[in-house]
C-alpha atoms as a PDB file:
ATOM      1  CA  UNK A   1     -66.158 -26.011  31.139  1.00  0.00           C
ATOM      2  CA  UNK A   2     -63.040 -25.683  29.695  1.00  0.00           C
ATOM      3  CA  UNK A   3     -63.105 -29.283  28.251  1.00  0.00           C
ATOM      4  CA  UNK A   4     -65.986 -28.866  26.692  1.00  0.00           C
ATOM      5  CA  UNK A   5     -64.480 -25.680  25.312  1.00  0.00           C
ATOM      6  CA  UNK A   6     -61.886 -27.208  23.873  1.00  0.00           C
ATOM      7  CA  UNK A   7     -63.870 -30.022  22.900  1.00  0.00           C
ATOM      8  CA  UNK A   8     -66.393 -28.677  20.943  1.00  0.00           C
ATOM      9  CA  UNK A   9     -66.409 -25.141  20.050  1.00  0.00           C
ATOM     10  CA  UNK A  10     -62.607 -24.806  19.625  1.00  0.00           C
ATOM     11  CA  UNK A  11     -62.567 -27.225  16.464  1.00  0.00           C
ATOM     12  CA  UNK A  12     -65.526 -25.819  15.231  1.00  0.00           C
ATOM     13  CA  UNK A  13     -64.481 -22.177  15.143  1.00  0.00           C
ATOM     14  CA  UNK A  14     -60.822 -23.706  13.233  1.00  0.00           C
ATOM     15  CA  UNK A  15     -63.198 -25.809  10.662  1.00  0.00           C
ATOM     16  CA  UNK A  16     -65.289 -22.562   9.927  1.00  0.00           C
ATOM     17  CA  UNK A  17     -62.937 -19.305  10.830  1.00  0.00           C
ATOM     18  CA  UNK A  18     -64.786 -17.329   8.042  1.00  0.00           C
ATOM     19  CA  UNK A  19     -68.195 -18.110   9.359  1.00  0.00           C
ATOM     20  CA  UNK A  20     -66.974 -17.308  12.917  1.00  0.00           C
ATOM     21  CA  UNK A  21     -65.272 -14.568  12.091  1.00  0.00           C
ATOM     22  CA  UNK A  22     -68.419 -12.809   9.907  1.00  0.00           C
ATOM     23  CA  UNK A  23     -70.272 -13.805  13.040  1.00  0.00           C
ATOM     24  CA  UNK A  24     -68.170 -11.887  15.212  1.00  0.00           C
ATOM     25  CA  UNK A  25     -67.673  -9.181  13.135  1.00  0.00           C
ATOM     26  CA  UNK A  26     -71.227  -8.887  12.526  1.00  0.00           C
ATOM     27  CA  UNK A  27     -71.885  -8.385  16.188  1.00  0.00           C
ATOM     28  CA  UNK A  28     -69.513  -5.911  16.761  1.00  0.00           C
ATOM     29  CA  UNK A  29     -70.766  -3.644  13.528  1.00  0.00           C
ATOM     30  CA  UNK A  30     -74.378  -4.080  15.574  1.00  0.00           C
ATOM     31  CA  UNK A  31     -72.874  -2.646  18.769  1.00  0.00           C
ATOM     32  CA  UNK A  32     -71.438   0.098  17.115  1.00  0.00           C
ATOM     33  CA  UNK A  33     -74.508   0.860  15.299  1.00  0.00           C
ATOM     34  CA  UNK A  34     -76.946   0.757  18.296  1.00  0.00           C
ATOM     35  CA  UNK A  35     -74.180   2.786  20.127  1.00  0.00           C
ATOM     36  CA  UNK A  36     -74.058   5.422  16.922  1.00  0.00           C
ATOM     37  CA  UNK A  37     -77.697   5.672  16.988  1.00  0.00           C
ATOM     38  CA  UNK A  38     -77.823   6.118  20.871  1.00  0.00           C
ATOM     39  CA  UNK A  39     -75.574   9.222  20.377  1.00  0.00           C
ATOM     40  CA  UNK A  40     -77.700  10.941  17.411  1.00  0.00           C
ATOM     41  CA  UNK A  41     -80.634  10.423  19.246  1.00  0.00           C
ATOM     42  CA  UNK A  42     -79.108  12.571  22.470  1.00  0.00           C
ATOM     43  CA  UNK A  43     -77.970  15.186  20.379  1.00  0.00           C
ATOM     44  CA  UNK A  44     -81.842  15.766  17.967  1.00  0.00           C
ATOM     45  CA  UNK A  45     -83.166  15.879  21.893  1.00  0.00           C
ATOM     46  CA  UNK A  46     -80.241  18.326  23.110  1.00  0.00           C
ATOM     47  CA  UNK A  47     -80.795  20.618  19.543  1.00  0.00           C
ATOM     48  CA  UNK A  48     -84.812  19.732  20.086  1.00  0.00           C
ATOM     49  CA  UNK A  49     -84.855  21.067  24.015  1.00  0.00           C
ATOM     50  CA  UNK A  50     -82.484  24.006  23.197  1.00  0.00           C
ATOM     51  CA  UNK A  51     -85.362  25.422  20.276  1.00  0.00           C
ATOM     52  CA  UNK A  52     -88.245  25.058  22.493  1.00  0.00           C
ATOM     53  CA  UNK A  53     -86.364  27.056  25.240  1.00  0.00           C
ATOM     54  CA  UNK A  54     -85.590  29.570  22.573  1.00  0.00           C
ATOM     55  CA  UNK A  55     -89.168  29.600  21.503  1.00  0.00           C
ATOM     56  CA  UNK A  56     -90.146  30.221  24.375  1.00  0.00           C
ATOM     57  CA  UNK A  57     -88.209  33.042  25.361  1.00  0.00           C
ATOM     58  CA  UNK A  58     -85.419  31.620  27.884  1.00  0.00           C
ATOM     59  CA  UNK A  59     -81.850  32.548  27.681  1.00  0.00           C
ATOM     60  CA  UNK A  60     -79.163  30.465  26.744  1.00  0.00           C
ATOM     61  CA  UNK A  61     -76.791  31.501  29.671  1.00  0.00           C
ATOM     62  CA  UNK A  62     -77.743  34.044  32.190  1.00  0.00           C
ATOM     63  CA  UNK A  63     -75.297  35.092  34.270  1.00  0.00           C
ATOM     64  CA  UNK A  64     -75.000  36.530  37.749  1.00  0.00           C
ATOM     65  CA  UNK A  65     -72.757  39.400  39.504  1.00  0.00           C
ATOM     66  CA  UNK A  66     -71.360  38.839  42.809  1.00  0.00           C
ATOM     67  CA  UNK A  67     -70.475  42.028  44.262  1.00  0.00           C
ATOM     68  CA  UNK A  68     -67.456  41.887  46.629  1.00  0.00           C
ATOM     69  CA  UNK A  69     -67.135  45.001  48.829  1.00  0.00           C
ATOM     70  CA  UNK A  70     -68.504  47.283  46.053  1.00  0.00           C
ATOM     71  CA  UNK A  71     -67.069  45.882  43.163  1.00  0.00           C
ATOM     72  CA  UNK A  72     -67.773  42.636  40.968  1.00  0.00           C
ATOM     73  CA  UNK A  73     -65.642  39.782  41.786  1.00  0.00           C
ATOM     74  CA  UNK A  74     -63.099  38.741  39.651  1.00  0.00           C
ATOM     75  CA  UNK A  75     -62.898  42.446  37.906  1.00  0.00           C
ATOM     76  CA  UNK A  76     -60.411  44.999  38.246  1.00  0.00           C
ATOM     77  CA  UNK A  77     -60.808  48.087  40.447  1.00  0.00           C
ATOM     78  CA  UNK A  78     -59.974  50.560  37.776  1.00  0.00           C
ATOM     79  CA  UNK A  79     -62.236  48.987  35.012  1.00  0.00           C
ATOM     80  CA  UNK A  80     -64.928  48.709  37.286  1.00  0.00           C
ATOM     81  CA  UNK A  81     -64.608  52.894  38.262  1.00  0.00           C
ATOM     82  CA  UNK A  82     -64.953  53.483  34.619  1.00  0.00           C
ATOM     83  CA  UNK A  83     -67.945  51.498  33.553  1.00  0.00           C
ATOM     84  CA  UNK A  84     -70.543  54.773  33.384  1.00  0.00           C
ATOM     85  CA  UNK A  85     -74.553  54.864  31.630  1.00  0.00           C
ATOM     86  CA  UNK A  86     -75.221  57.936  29.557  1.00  0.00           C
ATOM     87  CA  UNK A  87     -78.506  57.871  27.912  1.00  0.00           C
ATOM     88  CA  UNK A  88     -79.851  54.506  28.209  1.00  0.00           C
ATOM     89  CA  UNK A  89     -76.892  52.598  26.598  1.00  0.00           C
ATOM     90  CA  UNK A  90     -74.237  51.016  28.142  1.00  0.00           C
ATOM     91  CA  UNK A  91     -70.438  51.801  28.216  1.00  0.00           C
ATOM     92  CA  UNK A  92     -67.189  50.911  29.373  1.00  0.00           C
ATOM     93  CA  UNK A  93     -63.857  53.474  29.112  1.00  0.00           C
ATOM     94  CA  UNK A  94     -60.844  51.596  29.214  1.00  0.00           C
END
């Protein structure tokens, strides 16, 4: 294999380096056009799938509490003591 190699295809490529090299050239522009394409296309369906959620009404994030013996995990005891509600609206004292 690597006779014929050496044989044929490595005098051919020396007698025409420009055409070879266009040739090779032109394949890798193709790759990174398919592969450019491939990525545009995942992000319209990401931005497409994100405005029918909002359309039709579902959060972006949605969190959850975890309560850890009577206060949210992660928080500090003396922030947590001061969140209070007062007339329908949240607030926090610091």
């Amino acid at each position: 294999m690597l006779r014929l190699l050496r044989e044929l295809s490595w005098p051919e490529m020396r007698h025409h380096a420009w055409r070879w090299l266009s040739a090779w050239f032109a394949v890798v522009l193709g790759v990174a056009l398919a592969f450019a394409v491939h990525l545009i296309n995942q992000s319209a369906l990401g931005e497409f799938s994100a405005a029918v959620r909002s359309v039709s009404g579902q959060p972006d994030f949605a969190g959850k509490v975890v309560m850890v013996s009577g206060r949210a995990a992660g928080a500090p005891p003396a922030r947590v003591a001061a969140v209070t509600l007062g007339a329908g609206q949240p607030r926090v004292a610091l």
